[in-house]
Structure formats: C-alpha cells, structure tokens
PDB file of N, CA and C in Angstrom:
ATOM      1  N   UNK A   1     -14.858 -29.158 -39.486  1.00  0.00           N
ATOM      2  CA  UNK A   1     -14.618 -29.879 -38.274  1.00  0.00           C
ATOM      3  C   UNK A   1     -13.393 -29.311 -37.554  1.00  0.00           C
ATOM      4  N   UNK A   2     -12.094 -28.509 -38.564  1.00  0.00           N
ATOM      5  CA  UNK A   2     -11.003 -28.469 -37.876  1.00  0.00           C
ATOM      6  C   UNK A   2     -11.745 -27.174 -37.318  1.00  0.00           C
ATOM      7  N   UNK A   3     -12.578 -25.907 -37.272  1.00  0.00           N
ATOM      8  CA  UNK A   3     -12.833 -24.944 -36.618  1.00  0.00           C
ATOM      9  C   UNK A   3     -13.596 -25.367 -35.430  1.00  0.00           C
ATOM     10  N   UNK A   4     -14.313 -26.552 -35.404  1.00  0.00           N
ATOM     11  CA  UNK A   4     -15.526 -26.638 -34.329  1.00  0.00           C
ATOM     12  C   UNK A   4     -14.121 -27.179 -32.830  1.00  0.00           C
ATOM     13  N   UNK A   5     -13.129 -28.159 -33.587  1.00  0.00           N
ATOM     14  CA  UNK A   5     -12.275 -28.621 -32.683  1.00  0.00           C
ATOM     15  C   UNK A   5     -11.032 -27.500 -32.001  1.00  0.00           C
ATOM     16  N   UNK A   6     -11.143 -26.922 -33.133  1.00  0.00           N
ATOM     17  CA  UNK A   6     -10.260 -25.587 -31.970  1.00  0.00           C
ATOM     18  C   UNK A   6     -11.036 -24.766 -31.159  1.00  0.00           C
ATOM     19  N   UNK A   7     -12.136 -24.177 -31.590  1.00  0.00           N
ATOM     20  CA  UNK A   7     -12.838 -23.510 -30.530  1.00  0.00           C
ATOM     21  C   UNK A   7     -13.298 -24.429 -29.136  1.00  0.00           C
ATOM     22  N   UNK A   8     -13.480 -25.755 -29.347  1.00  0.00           N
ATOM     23  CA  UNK A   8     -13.340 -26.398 -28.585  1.00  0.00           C
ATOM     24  C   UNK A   8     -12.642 -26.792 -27.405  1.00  0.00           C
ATOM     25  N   UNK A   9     -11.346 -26.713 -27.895  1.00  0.00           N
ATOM     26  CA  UNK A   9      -9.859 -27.277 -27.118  1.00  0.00           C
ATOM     27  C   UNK A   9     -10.012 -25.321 -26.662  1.00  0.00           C
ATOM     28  N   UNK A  10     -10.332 -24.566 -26.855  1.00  0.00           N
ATOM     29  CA  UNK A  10      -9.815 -23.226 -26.632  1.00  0.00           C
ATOM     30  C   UNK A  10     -10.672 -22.880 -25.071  1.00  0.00           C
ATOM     31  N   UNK A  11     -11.967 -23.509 -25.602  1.00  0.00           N
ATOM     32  CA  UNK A  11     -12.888 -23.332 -24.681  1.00  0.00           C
ATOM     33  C   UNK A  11     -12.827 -23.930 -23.344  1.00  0.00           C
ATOM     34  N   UNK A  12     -12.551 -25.613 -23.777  1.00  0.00           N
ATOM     35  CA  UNK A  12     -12.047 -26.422 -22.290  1.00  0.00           C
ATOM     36  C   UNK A  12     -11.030 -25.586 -21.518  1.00  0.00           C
ATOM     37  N   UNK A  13     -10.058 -25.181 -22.100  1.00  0.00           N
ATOM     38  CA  UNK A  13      -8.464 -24.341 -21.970  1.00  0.00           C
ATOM     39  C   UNK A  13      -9.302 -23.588 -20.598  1.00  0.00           C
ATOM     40  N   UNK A  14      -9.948 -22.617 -21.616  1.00  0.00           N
ATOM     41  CA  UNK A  14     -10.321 -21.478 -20.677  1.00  0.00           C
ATOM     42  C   UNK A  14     -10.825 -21.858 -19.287  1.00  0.00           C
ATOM     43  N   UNK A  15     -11.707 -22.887 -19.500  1.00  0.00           N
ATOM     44  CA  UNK A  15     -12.602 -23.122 -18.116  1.00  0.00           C
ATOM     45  C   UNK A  15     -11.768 -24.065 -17.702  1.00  0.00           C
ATOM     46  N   UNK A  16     -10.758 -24.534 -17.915  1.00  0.00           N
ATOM     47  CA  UNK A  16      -9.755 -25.390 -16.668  1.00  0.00           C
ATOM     48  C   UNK A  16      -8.769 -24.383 -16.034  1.00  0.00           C
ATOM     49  N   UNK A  17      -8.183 -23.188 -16.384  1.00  0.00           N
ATOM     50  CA  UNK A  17      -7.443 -22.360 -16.238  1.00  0.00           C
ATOM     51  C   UNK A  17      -8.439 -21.357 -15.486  1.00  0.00           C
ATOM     52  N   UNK A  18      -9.638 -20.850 -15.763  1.00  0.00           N
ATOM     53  CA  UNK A  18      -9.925 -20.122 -15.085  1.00  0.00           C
ATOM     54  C   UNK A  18     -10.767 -20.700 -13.750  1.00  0.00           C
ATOM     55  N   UNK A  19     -11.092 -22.606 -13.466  1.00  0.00           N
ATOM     56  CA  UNK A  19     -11.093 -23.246 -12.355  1.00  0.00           C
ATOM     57  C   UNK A  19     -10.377 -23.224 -11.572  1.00  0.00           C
ATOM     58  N   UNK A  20      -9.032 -22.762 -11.857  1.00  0.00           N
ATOM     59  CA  UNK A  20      -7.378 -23.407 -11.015  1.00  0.00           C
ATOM     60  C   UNK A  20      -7.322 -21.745 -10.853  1.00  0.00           C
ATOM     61  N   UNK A  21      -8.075 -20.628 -11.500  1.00  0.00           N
ATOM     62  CA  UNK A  21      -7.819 -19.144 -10.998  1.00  0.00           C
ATOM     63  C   UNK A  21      -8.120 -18.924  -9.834  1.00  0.00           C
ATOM     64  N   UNK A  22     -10.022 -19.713  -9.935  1.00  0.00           N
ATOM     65  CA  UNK A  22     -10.652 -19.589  -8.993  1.00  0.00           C
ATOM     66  C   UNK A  22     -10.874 -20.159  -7.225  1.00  0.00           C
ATOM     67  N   UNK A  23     -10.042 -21.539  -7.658  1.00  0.00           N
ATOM     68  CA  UNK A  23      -9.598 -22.197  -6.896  1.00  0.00           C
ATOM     69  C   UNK A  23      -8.234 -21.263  -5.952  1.00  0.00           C
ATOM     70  N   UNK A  24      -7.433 -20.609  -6.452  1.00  0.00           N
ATOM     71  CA  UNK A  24      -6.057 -20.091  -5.793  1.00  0.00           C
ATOM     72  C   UNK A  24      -6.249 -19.024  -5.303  1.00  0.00           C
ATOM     73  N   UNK A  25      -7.628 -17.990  -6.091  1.00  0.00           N
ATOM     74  CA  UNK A  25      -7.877 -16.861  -5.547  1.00  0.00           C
ATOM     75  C   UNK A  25      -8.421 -16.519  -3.649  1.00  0.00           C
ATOM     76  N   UNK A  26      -9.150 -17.621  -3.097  1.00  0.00           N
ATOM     77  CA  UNK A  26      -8.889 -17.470  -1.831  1.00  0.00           C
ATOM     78  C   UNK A  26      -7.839 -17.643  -0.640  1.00  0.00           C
ATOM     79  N   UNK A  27      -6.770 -18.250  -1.274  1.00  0.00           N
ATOM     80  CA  UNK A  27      -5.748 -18.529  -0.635  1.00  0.00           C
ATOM     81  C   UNK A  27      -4.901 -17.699  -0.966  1.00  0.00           C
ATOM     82  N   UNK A  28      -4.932 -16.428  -1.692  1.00  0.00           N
ATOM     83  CA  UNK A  28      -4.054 -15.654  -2.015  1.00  0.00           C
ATOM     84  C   UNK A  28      -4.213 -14.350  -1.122  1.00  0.00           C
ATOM     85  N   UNK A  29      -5.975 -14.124  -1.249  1.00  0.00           N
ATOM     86  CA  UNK A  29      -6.238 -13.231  -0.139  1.00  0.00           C
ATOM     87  C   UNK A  29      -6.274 -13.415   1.271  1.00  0.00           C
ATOM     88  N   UNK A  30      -6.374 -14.602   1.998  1.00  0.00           N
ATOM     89  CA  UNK A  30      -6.552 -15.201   2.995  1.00  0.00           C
ATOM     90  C   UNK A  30      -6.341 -14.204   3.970  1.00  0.00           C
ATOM     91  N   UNK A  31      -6.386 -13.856   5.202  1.00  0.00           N
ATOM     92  CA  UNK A  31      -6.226 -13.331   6.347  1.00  0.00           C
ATOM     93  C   UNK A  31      -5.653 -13.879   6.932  1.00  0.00           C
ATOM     94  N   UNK A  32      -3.987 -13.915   7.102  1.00  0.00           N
ATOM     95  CA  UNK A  32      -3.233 -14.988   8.051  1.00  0.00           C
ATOM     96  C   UNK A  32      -2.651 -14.236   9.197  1.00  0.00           C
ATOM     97  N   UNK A  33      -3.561 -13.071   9.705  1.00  0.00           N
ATOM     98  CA  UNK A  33      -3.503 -12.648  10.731  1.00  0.00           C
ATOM     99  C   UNK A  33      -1.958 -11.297  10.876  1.00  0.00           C
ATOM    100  N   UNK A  34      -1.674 -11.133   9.830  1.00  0.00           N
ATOM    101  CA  UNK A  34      -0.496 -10.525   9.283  1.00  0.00           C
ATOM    102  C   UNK A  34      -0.367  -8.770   9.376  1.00  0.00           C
ATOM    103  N   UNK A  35      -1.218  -8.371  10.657  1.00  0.00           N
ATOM    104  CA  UNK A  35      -2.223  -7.164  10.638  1.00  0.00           C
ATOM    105  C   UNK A  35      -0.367  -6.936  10.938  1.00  0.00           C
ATOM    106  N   UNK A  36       0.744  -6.795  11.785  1.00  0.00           N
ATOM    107  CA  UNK A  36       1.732  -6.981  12.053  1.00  0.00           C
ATOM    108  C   UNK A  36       2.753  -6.023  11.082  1.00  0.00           C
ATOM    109  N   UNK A  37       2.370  -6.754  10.179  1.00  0.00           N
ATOM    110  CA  UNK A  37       3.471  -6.601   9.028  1.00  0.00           C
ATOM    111  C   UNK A  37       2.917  -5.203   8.533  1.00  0.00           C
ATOM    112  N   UNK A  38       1.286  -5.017   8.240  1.00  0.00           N
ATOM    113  CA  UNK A  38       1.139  -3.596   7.602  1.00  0.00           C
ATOM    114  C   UNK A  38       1.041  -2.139   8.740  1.00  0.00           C
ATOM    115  N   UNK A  39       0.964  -2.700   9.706  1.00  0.00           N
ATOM    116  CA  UNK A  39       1.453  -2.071  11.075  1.00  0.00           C
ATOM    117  C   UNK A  39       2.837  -1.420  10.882  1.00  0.00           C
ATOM    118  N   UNK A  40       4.235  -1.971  10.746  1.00  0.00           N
ATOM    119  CA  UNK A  40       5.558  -2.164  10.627  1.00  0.00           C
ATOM    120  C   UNK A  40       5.557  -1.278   9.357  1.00  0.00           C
ATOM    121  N   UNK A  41       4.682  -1.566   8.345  1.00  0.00           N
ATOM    122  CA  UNK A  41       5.403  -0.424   6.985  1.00  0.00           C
ATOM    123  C   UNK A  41       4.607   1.150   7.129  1.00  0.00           C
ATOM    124  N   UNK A  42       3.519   1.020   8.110  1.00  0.00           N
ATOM    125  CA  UNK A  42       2.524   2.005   8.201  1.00  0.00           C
ATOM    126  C   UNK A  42       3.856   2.898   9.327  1.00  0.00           C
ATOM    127  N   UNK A  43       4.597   2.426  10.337  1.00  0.00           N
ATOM    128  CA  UNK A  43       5.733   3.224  10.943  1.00  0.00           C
ATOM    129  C   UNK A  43       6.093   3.475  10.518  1.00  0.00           C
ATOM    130  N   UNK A  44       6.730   2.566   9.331  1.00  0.00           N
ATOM    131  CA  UNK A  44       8.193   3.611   8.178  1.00  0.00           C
ATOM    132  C   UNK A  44       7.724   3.913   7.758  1.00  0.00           C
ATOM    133  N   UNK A  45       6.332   4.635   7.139  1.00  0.00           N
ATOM    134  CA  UNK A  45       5.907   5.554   6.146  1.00  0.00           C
ATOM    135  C   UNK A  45       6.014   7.053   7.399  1.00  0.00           C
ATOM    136  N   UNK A  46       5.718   6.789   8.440  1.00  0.00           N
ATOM    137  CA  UNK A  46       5.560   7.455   9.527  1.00  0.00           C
ATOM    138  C   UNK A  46       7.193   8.179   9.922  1.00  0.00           C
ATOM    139  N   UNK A  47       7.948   7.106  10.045  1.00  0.00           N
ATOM    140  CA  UNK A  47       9.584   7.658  10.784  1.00  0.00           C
ATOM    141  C   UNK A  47       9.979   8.027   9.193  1.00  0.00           C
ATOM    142  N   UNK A  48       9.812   7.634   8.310  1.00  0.00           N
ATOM    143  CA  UNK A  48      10.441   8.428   6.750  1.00  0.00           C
ATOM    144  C   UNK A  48       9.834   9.430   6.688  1.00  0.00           C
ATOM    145  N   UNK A  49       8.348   9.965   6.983  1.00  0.00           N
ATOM    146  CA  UNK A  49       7.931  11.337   6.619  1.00  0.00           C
ATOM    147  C   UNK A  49       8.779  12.319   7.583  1.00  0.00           C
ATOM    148  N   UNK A  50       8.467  11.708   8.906  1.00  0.00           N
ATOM    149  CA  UNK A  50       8.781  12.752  10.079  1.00  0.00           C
ATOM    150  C   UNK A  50      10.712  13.406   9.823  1.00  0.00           C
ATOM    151  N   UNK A  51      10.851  12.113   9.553  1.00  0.00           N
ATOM    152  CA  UNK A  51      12.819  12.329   9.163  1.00  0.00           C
ATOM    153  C   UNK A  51      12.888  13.405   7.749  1.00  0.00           C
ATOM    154  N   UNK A  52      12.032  13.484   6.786  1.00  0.00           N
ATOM    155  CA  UNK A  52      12.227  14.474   5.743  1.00  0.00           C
ATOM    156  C   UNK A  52      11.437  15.506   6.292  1.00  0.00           C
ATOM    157  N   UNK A  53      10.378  15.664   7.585  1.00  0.00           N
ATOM    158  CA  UNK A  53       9.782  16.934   7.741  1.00  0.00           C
ATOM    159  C   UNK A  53      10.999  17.903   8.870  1.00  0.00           C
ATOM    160  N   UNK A  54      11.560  17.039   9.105  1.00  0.00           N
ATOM    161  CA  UNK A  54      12.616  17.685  10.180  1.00  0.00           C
ATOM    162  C   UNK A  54      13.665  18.053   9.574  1.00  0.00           C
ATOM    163  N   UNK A  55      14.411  17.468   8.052  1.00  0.00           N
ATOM    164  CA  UNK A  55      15.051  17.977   7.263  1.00  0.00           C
ATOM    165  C   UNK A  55      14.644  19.330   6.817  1.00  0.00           C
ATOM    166  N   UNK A  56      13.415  18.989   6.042  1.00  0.00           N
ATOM    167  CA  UNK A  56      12.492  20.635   6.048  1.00  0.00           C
ATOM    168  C   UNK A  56      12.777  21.564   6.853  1.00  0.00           C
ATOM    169  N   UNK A  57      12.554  21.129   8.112  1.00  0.00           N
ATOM    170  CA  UNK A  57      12.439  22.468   9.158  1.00  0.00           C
ATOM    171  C   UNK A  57      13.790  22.822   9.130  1.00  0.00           C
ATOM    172  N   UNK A  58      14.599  22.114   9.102  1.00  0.00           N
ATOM    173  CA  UNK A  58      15.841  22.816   9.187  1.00  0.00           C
ATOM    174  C   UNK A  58      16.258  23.476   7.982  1.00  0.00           C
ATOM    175  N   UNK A  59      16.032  22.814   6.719  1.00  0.00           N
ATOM    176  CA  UNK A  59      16.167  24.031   5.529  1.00  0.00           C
ATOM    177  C   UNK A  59      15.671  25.566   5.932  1.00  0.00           C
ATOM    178  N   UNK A  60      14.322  25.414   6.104  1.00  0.00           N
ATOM    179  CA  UNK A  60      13.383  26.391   6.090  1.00  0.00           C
ATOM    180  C   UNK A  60      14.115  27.320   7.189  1.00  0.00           C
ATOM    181  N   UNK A  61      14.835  27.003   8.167  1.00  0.00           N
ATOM    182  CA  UNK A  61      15.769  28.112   9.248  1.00  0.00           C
ATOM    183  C   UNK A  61      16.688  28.445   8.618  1.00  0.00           C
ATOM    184  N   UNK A  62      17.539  27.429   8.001  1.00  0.00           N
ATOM    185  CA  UNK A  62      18.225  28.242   7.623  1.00  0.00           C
ATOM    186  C   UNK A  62      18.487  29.215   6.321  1.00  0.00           C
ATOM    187  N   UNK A  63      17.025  28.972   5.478  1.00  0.00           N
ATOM    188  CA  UNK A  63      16.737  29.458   4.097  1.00  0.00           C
ATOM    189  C   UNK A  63      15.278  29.728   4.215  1.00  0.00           C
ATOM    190  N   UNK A  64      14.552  30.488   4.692  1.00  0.00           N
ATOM    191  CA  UNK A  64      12.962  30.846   4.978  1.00  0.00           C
ATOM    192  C   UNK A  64      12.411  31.388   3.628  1.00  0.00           C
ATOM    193  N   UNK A  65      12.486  30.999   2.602  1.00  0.00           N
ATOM    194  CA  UNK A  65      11.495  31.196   1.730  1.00  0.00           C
ATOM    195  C   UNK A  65      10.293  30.568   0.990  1.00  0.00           C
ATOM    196  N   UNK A  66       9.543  30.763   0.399  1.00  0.00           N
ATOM    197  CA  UNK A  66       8.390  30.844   0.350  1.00  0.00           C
ATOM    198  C   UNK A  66       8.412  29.076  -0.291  1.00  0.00           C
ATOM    199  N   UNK A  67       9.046  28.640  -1.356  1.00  0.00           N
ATOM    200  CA  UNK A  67       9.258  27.084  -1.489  1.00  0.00           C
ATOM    201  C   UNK A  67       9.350  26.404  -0.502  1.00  0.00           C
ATOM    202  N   UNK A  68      10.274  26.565   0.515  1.00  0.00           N
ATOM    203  CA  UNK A  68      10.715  25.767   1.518  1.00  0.00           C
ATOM    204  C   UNK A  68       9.329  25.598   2.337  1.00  0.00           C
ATOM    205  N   UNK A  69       8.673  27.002   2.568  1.00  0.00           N
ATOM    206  CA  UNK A  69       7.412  27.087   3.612  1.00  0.00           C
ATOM    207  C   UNK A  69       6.491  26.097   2.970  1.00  0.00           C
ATOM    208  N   UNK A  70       6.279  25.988   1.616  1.00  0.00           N
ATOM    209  CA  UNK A  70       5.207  25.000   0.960  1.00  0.00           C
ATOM    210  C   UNK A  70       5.697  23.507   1.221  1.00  0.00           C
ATOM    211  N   UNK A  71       6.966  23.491   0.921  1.00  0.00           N
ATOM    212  CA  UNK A  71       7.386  21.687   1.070  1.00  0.00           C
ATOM    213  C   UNK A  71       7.244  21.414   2.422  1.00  0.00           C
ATOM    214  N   UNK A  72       7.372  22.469   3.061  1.00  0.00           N
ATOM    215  CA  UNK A  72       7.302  22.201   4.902  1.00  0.00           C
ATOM    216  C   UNK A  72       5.423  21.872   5.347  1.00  0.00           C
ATOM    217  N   UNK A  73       5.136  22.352   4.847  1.00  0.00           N
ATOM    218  CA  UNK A  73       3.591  22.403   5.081  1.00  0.00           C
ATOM    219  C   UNK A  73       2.999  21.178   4.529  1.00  0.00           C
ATOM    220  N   UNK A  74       3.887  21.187   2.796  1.00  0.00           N
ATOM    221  CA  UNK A  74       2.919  19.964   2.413  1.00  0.00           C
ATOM    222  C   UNK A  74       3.598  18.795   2.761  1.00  0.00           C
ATOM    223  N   UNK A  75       4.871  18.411   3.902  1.00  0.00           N
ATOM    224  CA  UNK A  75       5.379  17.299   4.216  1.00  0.00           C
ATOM    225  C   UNK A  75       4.662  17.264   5.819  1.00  0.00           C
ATOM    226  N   UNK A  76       4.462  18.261   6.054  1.00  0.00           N
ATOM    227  CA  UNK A  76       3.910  18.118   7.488  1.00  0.00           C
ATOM    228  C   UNK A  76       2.190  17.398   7.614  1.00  0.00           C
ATOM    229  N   UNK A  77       1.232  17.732   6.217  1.00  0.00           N
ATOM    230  CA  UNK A  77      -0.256  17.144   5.949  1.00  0.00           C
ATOM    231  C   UNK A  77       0.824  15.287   6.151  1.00  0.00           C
ATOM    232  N   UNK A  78       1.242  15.162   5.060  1.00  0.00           N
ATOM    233  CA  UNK A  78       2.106  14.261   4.649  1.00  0.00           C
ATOM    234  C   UNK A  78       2.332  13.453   6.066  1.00  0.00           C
ATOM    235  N   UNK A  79       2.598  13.985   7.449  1.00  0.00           N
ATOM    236  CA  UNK A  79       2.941  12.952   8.285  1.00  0.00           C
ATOM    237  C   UNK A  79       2.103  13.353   8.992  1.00  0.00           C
ATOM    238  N   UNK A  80       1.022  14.193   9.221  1.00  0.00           N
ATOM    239  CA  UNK A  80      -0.594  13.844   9.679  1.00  0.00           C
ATOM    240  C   UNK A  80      -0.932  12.232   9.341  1.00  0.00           C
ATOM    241  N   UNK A  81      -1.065  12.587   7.895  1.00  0.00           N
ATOM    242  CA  UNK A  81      -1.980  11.519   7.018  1.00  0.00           C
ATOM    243  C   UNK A  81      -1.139   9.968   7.897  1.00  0.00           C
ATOM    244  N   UNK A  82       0.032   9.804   7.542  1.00  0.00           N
ATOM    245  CA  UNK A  82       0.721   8.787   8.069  1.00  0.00           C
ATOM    246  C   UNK A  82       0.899   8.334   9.667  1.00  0.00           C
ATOM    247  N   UNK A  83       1.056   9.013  10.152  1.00  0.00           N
ATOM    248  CA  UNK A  83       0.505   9.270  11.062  1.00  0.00           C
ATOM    249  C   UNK A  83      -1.144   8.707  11.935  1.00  0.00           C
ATOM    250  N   UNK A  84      -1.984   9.223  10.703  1.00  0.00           N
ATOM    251  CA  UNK A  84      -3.493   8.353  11.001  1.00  0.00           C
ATOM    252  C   UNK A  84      -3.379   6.922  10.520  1.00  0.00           C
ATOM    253  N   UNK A  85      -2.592   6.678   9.452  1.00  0.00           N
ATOM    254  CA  UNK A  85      -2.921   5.506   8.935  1.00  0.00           C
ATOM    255  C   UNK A  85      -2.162   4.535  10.319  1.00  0.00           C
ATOM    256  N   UNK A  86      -1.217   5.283  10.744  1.00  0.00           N
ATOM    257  CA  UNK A  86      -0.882   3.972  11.968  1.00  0.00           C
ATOM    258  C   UNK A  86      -1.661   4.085  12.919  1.00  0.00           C
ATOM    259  N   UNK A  87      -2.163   4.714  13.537  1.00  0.00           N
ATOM    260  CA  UNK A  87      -3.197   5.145  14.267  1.00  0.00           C
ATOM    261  C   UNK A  87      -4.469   3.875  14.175  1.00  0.00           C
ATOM    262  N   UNK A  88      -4.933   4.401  13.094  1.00  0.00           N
ATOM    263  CA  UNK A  88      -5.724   3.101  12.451  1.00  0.00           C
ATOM    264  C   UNK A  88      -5.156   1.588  12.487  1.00  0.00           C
ATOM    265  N   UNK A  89      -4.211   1.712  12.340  1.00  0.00           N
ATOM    266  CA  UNK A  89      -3.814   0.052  12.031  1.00  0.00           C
ATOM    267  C   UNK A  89      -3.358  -0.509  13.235  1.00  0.00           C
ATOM    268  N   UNK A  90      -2.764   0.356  14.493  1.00  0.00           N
ATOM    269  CA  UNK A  90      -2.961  -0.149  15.550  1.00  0.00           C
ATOM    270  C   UNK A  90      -4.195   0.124  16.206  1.00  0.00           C
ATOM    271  N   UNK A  91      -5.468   0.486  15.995  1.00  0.00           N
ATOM    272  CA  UNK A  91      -6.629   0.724  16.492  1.00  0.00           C
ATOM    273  C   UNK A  91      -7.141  -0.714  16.036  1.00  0.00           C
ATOM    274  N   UNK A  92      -6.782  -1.568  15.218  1.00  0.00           N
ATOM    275  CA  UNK A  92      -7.431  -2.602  14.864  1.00  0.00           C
ATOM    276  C   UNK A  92      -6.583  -3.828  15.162  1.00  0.00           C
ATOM    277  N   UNK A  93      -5.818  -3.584  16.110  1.00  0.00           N
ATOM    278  CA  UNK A  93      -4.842  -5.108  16.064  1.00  0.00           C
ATOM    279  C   UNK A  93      -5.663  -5.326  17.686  1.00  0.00           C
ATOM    280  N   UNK A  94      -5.616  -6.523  17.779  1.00  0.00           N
ATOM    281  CA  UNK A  94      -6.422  -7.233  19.191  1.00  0.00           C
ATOM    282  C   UNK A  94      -4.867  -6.913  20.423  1.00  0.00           C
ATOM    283  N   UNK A  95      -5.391  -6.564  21.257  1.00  0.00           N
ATOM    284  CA  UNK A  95      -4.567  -6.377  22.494  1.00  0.00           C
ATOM    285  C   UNK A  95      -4.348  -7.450  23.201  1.00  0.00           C
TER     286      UNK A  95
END
C-alpha cells in the first residue's frame, strides 16, 4: 500500500504542476506589442558592429596585413547580417 500511495501523491504532483506550467505558458509568450524593444537591441547589434568595423578599417591602414584584411571582411558580412536583421524588424512594425 505504502508503494501504490507514493506513486500516487507523485502522480497528482506531476499533473498539478504541470496544469499551473500550462496555464503560465501563454502569458509568458504573449505578444504585448513589444516589437520596440527588439527593434532597439537589433540597432545596437548594428551601431556595435559598425563601431568595431571602423576600428578595423583603421587597423587595417595603418597595419594592411592579411589578418587584419580577414577580420575586416568577416566584421563587415557581420554588419550586413545586422544590418538586415533591423531592416526586417522595422519592415514589420505598423507605421
């Protein structure tokens, strides 16, 4: 009897805890219109790339070798990419 009553109490456990999961899980994702905020970090991913690709360029003048040319290139994809993602995220905010 003491095994049937713990698997028991273990079992209720589970399905009241994973009711109160299921219950919180839409209010966690909700859409509270917050397009704003990922807008705002999608810039600073944008003004932080562009500020280390302009550091780059200036290494690369005044030290032109073949490292510098790669970090310059692969920071420059780097604020393409960022670049689109704001692109995108103000392509979707209502005017």
């Amino acid at each position: 009897m003491n095994r049937f009553r713990t698997t028991a109490v273990a079992f209720v456990s589970t399905l009241a805890i994973g009711s109160f999961a299921v219950t919180a899980v839409p209010a966690a994702f909700a859409d509270d219109g917050s397009t704003d905020a990922t807008c705002t970090t999608a810039q600073a991913h944008v003004d932080k790339a562009t500020a280390k690709w302009e550091v780059l360029q200036a290494k690369y003048a005044a030290h032109p070798t073949k490292k510098v040319k790669k970090a310059k290139k692969a920071q420059a994809q780097r604020v393409a990419h960022a670049t689109a993602q704001l692109d995108s995220c103000l392509a979707g905010l209502p005017v």
